[in-house]
Protein backbone atom coordinates (compact mmCIF):
# COMPACT_ATOMS: atom_id res chain seq x y z
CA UNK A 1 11.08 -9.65 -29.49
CA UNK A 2 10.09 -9.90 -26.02
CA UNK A 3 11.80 -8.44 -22.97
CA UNK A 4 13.64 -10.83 -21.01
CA UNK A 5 14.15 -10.47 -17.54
CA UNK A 6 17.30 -8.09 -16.22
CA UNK A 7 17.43 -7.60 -12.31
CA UNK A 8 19.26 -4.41 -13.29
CA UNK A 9 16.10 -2.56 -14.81
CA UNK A 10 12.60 -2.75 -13.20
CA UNK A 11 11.14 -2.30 -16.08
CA UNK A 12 12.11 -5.33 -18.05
CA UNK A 13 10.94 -7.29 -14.78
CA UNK A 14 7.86 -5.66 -14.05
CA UNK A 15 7.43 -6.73 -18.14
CA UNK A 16 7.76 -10.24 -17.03
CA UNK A 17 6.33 -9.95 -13.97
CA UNK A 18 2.22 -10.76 -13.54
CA UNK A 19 -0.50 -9.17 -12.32
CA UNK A 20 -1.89 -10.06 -8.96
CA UNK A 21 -4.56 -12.63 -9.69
CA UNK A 22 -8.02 -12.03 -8.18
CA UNK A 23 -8.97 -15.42 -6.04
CA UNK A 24 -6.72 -16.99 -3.64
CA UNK A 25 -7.44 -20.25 -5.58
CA UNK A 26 -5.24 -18.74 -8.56
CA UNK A 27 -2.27 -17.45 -6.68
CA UNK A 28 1.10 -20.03 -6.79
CA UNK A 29 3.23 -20.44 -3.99
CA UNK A 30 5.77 -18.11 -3.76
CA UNK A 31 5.22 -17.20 -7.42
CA UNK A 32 6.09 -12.98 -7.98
CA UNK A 33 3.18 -11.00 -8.76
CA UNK A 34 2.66 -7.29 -9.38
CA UNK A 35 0.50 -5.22 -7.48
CA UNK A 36 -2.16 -2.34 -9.48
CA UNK A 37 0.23 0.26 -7.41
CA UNK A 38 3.22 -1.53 -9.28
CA UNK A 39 5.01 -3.39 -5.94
CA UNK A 40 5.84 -6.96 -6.19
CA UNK A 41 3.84 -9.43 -4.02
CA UNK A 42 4.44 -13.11 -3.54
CA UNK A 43 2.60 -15.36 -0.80
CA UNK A 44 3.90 -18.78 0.24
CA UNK A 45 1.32 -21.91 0.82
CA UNK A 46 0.15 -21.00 4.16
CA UNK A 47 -0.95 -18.03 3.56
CA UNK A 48 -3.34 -19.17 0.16
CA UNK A 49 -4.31 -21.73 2.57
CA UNK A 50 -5.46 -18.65 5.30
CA UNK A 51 -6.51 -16.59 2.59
CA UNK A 52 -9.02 -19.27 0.92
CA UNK A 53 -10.33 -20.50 4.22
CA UNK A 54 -10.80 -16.60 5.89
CA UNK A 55 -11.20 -14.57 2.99
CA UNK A 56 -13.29 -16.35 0.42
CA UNK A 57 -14.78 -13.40 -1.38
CA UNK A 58 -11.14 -11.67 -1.78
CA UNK A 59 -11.68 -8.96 0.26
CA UNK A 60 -7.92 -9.36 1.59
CA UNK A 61 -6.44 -10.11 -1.53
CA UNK A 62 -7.95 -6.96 -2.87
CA UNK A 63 -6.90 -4.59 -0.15
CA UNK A 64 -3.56 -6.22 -0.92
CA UNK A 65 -3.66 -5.71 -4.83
CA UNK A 66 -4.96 -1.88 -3.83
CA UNK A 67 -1.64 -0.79 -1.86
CA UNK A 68 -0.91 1.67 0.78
CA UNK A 69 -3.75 4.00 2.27
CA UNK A 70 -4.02 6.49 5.36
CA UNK A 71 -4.81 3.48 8.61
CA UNK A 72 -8.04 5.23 9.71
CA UNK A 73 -11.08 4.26 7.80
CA UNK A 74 -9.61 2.75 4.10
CA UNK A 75 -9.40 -0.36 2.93
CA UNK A 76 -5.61 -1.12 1.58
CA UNK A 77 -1.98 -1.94 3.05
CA UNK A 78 -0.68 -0.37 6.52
CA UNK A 79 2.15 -0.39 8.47
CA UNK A 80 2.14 -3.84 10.42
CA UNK A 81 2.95 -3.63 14.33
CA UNK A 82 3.75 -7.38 14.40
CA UNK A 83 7.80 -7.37 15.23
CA UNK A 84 9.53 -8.31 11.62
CA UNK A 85 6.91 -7.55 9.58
CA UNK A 86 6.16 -3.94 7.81
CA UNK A 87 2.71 -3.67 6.45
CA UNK A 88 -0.99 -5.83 7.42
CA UNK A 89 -3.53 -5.90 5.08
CA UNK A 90 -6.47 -4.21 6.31
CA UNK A 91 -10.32 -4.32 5.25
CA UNK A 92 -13.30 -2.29 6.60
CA UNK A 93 -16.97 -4.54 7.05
CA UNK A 94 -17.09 -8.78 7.38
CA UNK A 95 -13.38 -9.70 7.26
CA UNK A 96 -12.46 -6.63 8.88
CA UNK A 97 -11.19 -8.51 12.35
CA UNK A 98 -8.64 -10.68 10.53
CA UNK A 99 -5.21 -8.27 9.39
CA UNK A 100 -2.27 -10.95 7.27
CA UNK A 101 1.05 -9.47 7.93
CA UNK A 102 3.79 -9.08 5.30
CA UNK A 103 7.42 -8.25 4.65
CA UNK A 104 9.33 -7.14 2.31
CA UNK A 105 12.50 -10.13 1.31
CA UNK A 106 14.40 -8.54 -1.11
CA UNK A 107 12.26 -6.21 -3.03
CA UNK A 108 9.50 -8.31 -2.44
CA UNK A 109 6.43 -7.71 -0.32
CA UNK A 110 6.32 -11.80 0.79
CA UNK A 111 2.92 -13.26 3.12
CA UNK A 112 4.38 -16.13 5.01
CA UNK A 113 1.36 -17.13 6.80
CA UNK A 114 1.25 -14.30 9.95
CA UNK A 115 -2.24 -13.60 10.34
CA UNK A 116 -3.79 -11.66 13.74
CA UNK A 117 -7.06 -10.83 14.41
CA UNK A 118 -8.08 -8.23 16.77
């Protein structure tokens, strides 16, 4: 019988829960998805929309999938300066000038959209 989802233990939801796909094309607004570090991601319409126009090789979505890393030199989640956010992802290379900022909404590491460049 499969496990059915129960707020009260992560791991009957990360059971349920799926993995981060790997193009923006299959990601679903707003839709949970699991990072390979384990932390739950969702991303609402604007930011597929970003992510498919300014990141069409994934570079991004990877970084994003990868999780937190040291901010000098690695390719992964940081800490966000943006006010009301908490982490950016971050890429090294072509891409590299364009950070989309996150926060975490109950549990959730949510993209609405913020994206900087710099």
């Amino acid at each position: 019988m499969p496990a059915t989802l129960s707020l009260d233990t992560m791991s009957d939801y990360e059971l349920e829960t799926p993995k981060l796909p790997k193009t923006w094309q299959e990601i679903q607004p707003d839709e949970i998805y699991q990072s390979l570090e384990g932390r739950l991601i969702s991303f609402n319409t604007n930011q597929i929309q970003l992510g498919i126009l300014y990141d069409p090789i994934g570079k991004h979505l990877r970084s994003i999938n990868k999780g937190l890393v040291p901010p000098k030199g690695n390719t992964g989640l940081v800490p966000s300066e943006e006010p009301g956010y908490d982490f950016k992802s971050k890429v090294l290379g072509k891409g590299g000038e364009r950070r989309f900022h996150g926060r975490i909404v109950e549990g959730v590491l949510h993209f609405p959209g913020k994206q900087t460049t710099h």
